[in-house]
Protein backbone atom coordinates (compact mmCIF):
# COMPACT_ATOMS: atom_id res chain seq x y z
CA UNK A 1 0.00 0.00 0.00
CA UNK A 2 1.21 3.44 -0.58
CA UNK A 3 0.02 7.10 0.13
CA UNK A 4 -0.87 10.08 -2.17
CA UNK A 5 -2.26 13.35 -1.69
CA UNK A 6 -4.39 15.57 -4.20
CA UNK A 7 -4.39 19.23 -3.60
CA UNK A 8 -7.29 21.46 -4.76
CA UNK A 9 -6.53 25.05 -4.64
CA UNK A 10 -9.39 27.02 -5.27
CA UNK A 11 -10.25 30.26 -5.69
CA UNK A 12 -11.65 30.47 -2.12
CA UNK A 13 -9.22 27.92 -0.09
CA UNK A 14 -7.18 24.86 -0.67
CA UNK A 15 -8.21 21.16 0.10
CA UNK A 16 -6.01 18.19 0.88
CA UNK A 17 -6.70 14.67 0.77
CA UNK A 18 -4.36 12.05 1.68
CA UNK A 19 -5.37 8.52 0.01
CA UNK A 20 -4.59 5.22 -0.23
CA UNK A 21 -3.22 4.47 -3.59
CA UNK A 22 -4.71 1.02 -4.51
CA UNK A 23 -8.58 1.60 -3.08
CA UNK A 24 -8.64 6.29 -3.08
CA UNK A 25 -9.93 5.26 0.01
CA UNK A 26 -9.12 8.95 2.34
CA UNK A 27 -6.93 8.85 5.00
CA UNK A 28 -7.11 12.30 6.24
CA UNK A 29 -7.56 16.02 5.22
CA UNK A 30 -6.49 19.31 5.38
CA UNK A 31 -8.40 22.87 4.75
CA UNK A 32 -7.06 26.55 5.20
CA UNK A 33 -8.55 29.29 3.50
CA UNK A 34 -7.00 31.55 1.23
CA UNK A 35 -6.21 35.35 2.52
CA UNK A 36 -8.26 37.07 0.19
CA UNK A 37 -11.27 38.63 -0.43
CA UNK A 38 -13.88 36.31 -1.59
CA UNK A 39 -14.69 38.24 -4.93
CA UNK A 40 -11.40 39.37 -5.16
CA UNK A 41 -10.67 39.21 -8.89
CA UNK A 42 -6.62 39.93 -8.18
CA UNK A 43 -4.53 37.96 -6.08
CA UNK A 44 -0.66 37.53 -5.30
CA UNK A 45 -0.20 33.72 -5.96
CA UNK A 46 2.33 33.48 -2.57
CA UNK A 47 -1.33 33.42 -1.03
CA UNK A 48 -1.90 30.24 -2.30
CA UNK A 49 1.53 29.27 -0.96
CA UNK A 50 0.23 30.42 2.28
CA UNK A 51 -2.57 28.69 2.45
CA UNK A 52 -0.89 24.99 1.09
CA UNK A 53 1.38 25.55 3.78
CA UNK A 54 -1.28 25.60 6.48
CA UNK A 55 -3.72 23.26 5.25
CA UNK A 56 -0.66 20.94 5.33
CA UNK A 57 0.48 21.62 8.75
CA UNK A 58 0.57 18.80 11.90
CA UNK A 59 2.18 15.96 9.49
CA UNK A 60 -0.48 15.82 7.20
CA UNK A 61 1.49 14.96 4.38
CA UNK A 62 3.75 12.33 6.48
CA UNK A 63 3.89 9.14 4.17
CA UNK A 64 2.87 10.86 1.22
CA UNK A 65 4.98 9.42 -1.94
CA UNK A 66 3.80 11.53 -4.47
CA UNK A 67 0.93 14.76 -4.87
CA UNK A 68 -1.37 15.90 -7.63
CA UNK A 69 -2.21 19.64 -7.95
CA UNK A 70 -5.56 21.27 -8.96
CA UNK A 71 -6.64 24.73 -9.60
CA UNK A 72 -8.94 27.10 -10.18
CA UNK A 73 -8.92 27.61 -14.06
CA UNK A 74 -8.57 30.54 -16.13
CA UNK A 75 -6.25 32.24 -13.95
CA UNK A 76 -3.26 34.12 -15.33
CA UNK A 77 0.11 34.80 -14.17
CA UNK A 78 2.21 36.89 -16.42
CA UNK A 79 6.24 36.09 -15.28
CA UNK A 80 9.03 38.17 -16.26
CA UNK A 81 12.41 37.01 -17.84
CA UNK A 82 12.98 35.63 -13.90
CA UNK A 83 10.08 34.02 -12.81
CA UNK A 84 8.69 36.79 -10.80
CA UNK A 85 4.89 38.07 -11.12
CA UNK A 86 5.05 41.60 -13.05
CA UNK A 87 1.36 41.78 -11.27
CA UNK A 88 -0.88 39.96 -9.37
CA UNK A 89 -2.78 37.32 -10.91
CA UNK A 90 -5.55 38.26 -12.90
CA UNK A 91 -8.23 35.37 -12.01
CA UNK A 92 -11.13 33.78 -13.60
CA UNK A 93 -14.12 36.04 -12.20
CA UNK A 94 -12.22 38.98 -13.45
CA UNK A 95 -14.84 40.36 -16.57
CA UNK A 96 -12.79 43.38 -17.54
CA UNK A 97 -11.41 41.42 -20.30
CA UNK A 98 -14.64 41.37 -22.33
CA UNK A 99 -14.06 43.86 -24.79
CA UNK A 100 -10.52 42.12 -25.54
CA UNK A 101 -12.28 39.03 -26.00
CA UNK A 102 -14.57 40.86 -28.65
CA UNK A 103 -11.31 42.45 -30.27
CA UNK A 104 -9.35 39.29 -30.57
CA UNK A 105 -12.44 37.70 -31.86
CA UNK A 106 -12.71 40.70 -34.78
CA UNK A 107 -8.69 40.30 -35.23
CA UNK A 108 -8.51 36.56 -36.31
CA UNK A 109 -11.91 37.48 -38.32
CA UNK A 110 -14.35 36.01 -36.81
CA UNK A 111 -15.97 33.07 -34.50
CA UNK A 112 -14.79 30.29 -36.70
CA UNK A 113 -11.71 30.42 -36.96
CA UNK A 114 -11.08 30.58 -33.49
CA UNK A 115 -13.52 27.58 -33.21
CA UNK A 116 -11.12 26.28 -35.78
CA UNK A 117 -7.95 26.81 -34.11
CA UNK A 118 -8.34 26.08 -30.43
CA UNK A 119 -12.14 24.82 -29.62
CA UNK A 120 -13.22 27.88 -28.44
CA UNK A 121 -13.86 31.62 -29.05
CA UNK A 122 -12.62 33.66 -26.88
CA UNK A 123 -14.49 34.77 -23.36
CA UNK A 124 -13.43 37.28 -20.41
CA UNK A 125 -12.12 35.04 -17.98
CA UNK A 126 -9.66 32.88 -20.44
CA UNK A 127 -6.21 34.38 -20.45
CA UNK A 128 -5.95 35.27 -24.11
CA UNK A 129 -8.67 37.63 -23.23
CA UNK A 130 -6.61 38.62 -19.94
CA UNK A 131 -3.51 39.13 -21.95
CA UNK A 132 -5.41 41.14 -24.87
CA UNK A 133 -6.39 43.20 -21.45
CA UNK A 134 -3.00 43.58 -20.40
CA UNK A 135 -1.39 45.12 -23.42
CA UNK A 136 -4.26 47.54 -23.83
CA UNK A 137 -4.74 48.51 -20.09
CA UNK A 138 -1.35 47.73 -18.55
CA UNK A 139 1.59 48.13 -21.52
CA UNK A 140 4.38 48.38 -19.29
CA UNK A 141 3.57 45.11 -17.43
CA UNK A 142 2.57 43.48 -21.00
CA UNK A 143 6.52 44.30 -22.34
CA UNK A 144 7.82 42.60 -18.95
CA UNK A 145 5.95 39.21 -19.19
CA UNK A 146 8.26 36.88 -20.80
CA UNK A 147 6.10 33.58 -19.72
CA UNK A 148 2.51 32.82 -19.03
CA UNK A 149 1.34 30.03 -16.21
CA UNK A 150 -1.93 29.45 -14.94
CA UNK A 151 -2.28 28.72 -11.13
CA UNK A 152 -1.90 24.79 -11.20
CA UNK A 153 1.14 25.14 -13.35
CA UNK A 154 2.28 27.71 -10.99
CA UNK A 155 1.87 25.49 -7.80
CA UNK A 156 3.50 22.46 -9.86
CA UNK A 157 6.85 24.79 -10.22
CA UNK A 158 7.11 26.08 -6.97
CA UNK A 159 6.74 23.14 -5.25
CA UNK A 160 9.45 21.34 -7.83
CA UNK A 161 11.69 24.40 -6.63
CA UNK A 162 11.33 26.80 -9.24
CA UNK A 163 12.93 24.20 -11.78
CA UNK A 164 14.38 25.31 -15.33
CA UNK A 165 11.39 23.03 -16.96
CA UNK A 166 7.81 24.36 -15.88
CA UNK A 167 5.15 22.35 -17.33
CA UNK A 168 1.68 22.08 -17.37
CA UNK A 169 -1.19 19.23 -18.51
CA UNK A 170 -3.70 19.38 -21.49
CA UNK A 171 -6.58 19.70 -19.24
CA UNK A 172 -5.21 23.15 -18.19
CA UNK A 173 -4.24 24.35 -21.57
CA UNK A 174 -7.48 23.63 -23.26
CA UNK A 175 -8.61 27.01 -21.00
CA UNK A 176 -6.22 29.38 -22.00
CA UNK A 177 -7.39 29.94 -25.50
CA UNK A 178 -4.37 29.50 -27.39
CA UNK A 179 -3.93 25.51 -26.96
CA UNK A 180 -5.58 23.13 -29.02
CA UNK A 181 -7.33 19.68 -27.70
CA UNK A 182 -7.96 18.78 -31.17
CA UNK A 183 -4.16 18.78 -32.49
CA UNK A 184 -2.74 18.95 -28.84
CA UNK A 185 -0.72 21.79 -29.55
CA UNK A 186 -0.30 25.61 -28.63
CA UNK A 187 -0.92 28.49 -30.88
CA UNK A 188 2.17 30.45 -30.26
CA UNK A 189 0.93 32.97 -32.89
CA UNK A 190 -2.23 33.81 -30.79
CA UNK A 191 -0.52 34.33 -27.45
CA UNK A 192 0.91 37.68 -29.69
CA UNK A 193 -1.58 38.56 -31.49
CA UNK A 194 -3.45 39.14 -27.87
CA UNK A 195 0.15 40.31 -25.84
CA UNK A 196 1.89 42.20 -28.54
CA UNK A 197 4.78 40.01 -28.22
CA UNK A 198 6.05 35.89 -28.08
CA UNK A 199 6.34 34.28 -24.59
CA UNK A 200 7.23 31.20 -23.46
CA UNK A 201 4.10 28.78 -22.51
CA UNK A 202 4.46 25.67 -19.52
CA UNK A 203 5.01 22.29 -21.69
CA UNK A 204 2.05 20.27 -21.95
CA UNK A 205 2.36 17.00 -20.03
CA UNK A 206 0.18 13.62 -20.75
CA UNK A 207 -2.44 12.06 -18.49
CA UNK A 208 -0.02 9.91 -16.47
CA UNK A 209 3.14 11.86 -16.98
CA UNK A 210 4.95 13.14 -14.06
CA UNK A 211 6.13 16.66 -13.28
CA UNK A 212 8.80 15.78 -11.63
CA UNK A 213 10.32 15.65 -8.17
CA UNK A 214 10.61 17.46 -5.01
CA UNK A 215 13.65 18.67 -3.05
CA UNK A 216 12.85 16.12 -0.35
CA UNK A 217 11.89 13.07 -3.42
CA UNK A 218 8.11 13.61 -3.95
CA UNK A 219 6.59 13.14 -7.48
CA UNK A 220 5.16 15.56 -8.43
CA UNK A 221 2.30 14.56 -11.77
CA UNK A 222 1.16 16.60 -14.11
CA UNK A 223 -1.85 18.43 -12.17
CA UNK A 224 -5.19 19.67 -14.23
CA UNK A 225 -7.62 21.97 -13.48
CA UNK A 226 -10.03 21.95 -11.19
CA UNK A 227 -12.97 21.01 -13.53
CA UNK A 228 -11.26 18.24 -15.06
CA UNK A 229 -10.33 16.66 -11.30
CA UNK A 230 -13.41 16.71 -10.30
CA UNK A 231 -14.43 14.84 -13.31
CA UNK A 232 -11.67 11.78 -12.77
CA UNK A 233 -12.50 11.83 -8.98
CA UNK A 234 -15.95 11.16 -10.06
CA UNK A 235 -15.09 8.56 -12.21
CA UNK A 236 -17.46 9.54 -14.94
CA UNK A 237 -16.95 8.10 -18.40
CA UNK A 238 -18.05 8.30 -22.06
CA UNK A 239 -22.07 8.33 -21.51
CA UNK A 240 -21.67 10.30 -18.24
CA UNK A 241 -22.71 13.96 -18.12
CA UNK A 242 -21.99 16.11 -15.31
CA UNK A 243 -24.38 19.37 -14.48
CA UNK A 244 -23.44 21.74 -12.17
CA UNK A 245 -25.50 23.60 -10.04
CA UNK A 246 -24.29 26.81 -8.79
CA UNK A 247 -25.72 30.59 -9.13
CA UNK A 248 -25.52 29.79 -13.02
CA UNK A 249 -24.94 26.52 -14.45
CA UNK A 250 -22.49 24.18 -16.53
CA UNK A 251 -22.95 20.82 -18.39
CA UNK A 252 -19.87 18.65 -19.64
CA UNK A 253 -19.66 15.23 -21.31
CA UNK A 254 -16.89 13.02 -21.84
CA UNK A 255 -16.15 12.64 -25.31
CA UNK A 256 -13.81 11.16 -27.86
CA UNK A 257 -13.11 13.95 -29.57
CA UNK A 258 -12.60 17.58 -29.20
CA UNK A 259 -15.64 19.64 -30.75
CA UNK A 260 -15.19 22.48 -33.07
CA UNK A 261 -17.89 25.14 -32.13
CA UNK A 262 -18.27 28.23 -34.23
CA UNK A 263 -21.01 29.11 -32.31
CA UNK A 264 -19.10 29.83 -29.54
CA UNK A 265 -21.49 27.69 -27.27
CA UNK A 266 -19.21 25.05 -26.35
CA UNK A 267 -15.80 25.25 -25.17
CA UNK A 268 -13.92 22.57 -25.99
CA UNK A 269 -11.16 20.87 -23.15
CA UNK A 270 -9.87 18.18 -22.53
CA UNK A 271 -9.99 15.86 -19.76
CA UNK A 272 -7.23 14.25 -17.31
CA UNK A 273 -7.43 10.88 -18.90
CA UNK A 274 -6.49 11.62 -22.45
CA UNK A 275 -10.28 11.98 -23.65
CA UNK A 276 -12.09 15.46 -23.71
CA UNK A 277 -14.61 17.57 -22.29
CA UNK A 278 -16.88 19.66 -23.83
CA UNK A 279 -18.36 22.29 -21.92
CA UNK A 280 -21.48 24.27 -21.88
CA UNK A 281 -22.11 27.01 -19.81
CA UNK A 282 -26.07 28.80 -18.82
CA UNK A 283 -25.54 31.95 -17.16
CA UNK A 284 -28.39 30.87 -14.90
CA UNK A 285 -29.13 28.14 -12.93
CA UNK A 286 -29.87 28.40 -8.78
CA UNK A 287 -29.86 32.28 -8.87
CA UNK A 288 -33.56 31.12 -10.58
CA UNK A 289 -34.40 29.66 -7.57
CA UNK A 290 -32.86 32.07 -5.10
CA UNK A 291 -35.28 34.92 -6.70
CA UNK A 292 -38.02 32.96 -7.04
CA UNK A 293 -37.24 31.79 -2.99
CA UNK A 294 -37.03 35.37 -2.39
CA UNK A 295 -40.14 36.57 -3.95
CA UNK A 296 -42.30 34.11 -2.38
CA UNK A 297 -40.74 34.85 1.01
CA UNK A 298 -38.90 31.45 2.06
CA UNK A 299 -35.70 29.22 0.84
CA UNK A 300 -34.19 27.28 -1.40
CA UNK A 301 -35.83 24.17 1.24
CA UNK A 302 -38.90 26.18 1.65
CA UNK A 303 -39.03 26.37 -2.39
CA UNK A 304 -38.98 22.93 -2.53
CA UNK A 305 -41.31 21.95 -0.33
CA UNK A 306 -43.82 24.46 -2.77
CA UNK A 307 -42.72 23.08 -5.23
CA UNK A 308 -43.74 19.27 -4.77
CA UNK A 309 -47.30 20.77 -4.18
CA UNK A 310 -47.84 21.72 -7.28
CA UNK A 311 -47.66 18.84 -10.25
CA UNK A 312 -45.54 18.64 -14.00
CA UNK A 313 -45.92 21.69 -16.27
CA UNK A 314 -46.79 23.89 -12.85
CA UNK A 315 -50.84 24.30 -14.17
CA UNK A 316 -48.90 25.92 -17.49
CA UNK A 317 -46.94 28.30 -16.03
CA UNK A 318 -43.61 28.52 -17.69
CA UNK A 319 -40.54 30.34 -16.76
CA UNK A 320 -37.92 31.62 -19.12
CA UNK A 321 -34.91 31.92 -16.48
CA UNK A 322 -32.59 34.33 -18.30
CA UNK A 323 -32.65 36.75 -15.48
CA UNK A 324 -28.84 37.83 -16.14
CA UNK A 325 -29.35 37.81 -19.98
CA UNK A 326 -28.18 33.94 -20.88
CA UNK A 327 -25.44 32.32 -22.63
CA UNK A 328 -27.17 28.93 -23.95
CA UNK A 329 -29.06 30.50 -26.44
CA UNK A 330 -26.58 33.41 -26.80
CA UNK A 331 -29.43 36.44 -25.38
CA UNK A 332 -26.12 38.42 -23.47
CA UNK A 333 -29.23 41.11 -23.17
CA UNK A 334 -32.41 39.85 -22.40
CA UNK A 335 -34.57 39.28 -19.35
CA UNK A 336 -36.28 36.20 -17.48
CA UNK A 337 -39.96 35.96 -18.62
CA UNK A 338 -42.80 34.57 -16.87
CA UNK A 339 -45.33 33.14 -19.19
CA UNK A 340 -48.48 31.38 -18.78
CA UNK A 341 -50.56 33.31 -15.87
CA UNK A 342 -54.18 32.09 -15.83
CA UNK A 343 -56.28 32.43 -12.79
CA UNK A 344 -55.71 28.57 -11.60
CA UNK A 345 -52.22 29.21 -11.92
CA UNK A 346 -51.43 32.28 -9.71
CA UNK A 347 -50.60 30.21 -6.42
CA UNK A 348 -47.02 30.21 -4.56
CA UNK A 349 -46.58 26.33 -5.66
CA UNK A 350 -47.27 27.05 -9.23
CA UNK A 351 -44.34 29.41 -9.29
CA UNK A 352 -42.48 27.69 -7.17
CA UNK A 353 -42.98 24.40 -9.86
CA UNK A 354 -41.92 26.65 -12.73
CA UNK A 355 -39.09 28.04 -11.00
CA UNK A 356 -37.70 24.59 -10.96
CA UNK A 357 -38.54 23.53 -14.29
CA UNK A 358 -37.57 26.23 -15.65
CA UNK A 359 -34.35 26.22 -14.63
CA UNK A 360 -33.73 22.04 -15.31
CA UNK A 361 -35.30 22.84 -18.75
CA UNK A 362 -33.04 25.40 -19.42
CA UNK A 363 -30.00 22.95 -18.56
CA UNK A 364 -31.93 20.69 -20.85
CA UNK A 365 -31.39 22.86 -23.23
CA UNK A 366 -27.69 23.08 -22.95
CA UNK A 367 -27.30 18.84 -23.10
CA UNK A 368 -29.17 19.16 -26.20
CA UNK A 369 -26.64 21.24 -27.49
CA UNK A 370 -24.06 18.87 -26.45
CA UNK A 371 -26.52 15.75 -27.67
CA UNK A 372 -26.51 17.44 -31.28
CA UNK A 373 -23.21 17.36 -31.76
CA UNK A 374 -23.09 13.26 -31.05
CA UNK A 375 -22.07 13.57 -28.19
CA UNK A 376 -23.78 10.20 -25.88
CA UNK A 377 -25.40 11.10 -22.64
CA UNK A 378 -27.19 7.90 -21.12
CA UNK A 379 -26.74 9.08 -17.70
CA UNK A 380 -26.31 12.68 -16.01
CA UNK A 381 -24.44 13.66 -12.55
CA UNK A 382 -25.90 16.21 -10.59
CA UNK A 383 -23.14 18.46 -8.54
CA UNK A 384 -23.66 21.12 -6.17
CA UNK A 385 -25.69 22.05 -3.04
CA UNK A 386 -29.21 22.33 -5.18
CA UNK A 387 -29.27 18.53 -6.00
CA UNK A 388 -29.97 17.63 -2.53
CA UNK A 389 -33.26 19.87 -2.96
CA UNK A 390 -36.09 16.83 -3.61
CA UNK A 391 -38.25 19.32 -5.98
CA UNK A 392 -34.83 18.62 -8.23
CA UNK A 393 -34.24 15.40 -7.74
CA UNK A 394 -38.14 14.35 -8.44
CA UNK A 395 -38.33 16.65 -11.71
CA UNK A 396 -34.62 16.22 -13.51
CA UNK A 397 -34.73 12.65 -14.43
CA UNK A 398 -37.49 13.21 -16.43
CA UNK A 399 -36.89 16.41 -18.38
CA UNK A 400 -33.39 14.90 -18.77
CA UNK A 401 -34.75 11.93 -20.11
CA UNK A 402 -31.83 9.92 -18.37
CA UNK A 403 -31.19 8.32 -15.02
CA UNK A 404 -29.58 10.85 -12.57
CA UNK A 405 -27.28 10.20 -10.09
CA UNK A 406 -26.84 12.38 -7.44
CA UNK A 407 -23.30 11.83 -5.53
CA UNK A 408 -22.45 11.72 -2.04
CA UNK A 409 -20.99 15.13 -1.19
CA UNK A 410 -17.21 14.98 -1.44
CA UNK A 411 -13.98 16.67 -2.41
CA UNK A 412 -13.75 15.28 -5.92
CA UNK A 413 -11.43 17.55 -7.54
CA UNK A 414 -9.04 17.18 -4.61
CA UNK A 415 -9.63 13.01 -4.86
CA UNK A 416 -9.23 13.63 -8.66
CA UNK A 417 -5.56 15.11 -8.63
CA UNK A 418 -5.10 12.33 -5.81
CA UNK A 419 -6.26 9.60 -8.44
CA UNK A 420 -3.69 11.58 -10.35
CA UNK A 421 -0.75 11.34 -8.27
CA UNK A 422 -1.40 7.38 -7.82
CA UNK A 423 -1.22 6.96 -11.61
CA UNK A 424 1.56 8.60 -12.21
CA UNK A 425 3.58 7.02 -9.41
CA UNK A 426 2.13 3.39 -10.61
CA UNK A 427 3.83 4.20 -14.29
CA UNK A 428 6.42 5.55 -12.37
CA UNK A 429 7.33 2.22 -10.25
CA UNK A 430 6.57 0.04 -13.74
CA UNK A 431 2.87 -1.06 -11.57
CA UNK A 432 0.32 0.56 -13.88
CA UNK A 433 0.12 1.89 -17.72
CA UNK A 434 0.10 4.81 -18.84
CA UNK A 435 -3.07 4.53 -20.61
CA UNK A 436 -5.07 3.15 -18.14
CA UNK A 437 -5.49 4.89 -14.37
CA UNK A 438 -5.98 3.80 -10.93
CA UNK A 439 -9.66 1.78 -10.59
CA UNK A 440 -10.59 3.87 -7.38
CA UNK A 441 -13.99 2.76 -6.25
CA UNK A 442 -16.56 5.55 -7.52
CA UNK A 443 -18.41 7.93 -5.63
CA UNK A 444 -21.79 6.86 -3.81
CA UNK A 445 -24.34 7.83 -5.41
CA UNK A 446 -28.30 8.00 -5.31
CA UNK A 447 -29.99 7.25 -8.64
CA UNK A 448 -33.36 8.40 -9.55
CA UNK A 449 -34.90 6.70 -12.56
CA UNK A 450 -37.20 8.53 -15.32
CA UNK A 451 -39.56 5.82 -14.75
CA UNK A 452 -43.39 6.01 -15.73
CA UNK A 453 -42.92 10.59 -15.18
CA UNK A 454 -41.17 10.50 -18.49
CA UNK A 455 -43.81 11.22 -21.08
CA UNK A 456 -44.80 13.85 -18.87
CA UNK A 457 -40.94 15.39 -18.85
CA UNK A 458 -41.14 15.50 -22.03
CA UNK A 459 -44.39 17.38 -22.18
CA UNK A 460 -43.14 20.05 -20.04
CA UNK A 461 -39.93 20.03 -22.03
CA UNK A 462 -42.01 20.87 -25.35
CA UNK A 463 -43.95 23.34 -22.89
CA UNK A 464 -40.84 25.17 -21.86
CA UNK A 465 -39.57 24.88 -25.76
CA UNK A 466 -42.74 26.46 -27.39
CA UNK A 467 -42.53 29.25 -25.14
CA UNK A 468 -38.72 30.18 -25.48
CA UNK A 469 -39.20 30.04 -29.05
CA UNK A 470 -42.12 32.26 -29.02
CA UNK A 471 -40.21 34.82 -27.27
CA UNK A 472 -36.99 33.95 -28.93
CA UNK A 473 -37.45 32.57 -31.74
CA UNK A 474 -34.90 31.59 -33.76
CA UNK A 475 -32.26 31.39 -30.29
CA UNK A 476 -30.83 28.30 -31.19
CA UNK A 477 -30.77 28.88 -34.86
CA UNK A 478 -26.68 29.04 -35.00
């Protein structure tokens, strides 16, 4: 038996696991928060430092034979010709970078070839956009940054001691915006059309590869981001899709093949195993449900609790939830819309129904988007504090027209960088190959069937579609 840690630093703290390397089963953990402000969208990256250091204080890591690093994503440190930050880290929350993204879109002519070139068209928080922001806003720091690393790859090199070689992992590139998951190679040429200048760009590491070693003989692996961790700590596979439930929402698929998107609607990464990810991001998802909550004077449990006394289709009341404008269909400027209101249908539960199904429709939406592309979804994950809600978990099966599976709550991306660190030291030692990873045993999981409520899913799907296109029509025309 050996020992492994994975280390998730976040944009809010960083999380430790230790784990054994044959079974994942956890050993013990570590938290410290990071010293910043919680919507800071700035940081000096020794604050991550900081915070390793104490969530690994009292011998956590005693035993440990090799660590995987996660990150938040879309961070961006520009270096200088030394190493040194000429600023502090721009991170992913940071929007000022939305007109660069629109300029860098113009200057390579368009959407498609960006779809063409790297999976994606540029958005504010990747660091193309960031570095576009730089040389417009900030020249003098934009002349001084010789090299580019995210925050995992910046973790990865301290921790190896600041070595010559700095290195990074596919998962991580396939964010930046200037890395391609379908060739598996950088776009030097885009890092200066967006900085003005060349720099030099972390070598992209495989699945099982390892960064290297420590001062005091840990291996180091390769490290992803934090979405793609969480992904391998799940487990999921081809046929699994994950959605996300936070303020706004996110559905990925494991795929075997990267997706060119002109429309700009799905982002294209890759995973930690060697497969990809495609990505599709609502710009609403709970927030829904936290106004709706709000308006009818209780919580997201009170909400639910409404909800379940009302029944499918919510007497035909039928809520757009674009209530920050929405990405998936691309309406940056619109409004939610409440549709439907008849006499029998103005009752707190009715809302409450529509609230919910609105919302799960609306992710619906964005697998479909994912679904026309070939991509296979025969089962969907359900992450984040809102699955727990039972108003979810009796609705989503069938408008998703899958099984759902609802994990345990757990630190998967910090279990997926552990998974990480045991695969890598298996190739390592000559115990495992590098195309196939540790068989952890998988998260538990409730699963809710579609059962005999799926004709009527699909009735409030078609609901919920006649009514967005009525108001929108022609959304998802592109």
């Amino acid at each position: 038996m050996g020992i492994v840690a994975g280390l998730d630093s976040s944009s809010a703290f960083t999380r430790i696991v230790v784990c054994d390397t044959d079974t994942g089963a956890v050993l013990r953990q570590g938290y410290a928060p990071h010293p910043v402000e919680a919507k800071a969208t700035e940081a000096d990256p020794q604050v991550w430092l900081l915070s390793l250091g104490e969530a690994a204080a009292g011998g956590l890591l005693e035993g440990v034979q090799a660590i995987g690093v996660c990150a938040q994503q879309h961070g961006m440190i520009p270096l200088d010709g030394q190493g040194s930050p000429v600023r502090p880290a721009l991170l992913g929350n940071d929007k000022r970078a939305q007109v660069s993204a629109a300029d860098l879109i113009d200057a390579l002519g368009g959407r498609q070839p960006w779809a063409e070139a790297v999976g994606s068209v540029p958005q504010a928080p990747q660091p193309v956009a960031k570095l576009r922001w730089l040389a417009r806003n900030e020249p003098e720091a934009a002349q001084r940054t010789a090299m580019v690393m995210q925050p995992h790859d910046w973790l990865v090199w301290q921790l190896l001691g600041r070595p010559a070689r700095r290195t990074t992992d596919r998962g991580a590139a396939s964010g930046t915006g200037y890395w391609s998951a379908a060739t598996g190679t950088y776009r030097p040429d885009l890092v200066e059309l967006a900085l003005g200048h060349p720099a030099a760009l972390p070598e992209v590491l495989g699945p099982s590869d390892a960064a290297g070693t420590t001062p005091e003989g840990l291996l180091i692996s390769a490290g992803t981001g934090e979405t793609m961790a969480a992904a391998f700590g799940l487990g999921v596979g081809v046929g699994d899709a994950v959605v996300s439930l936070g303020a706004s929402g996110s559905v990925m698929a494991v795929h075997h093949e990267a997706l060119v998107d002109s429309s700009g609607l799905i982002t294209s990464f890759a995973d930690a195993t060697g497969m990809h990810l495609p990505v599709v991001h609502t710009l609403n998802a709970v927030r829904a449900l936290r106004g709706t909550a709000e308006l009818l004077g209780t919580d997201l449990d009170g909400l639910s609790e409404l909800a379940l006394k009302s029944s499918p289709g919510a007497y035909g009341l039928v809520l757009l939830p674009y209530l920050e404008g929405e990405r998936t269909p691309q309406l940056p400027h619109t409004a939610g819309t409440l549709s439907g209101l008849r006499r029998e249908s103005m009752k707190p539960e009715h809302l409450a129904r529509a609230a919910f199904e609105g919302m799960l429709c609306s992710l619906a939406d964005a697998l479909d988007v994912l679904r026309g592309r070939g991509v296979e979804v025969r089962r969907v994950f359900l992450l984040g504090a809102a699955a727990e809600l039972p108003a979810v978990q009796a609705a989503a099966p069938a408008i998703f027209g899958t099984p759902v599976v609802v994990p345990q709550p757990a630190e998967y991306a910090a279990l997926g960088a552990a998974r990480q660190a045991a695969w890598a030291l298996g190739v390592s030692q000559g115990a495992l190959s590098p195309h196939t990873p540790p068989a952890w045993q998988g998260a538990a999981v409730q699963v809710f069937e579609p059962g005999e409520e799926l004709p009527m899913g699909q009735a409030v799907r078609q609901q919920y579609a006649a009514t967005r296109d009525q108001i929108h029509p022609g959304a998802f025309d592109s």
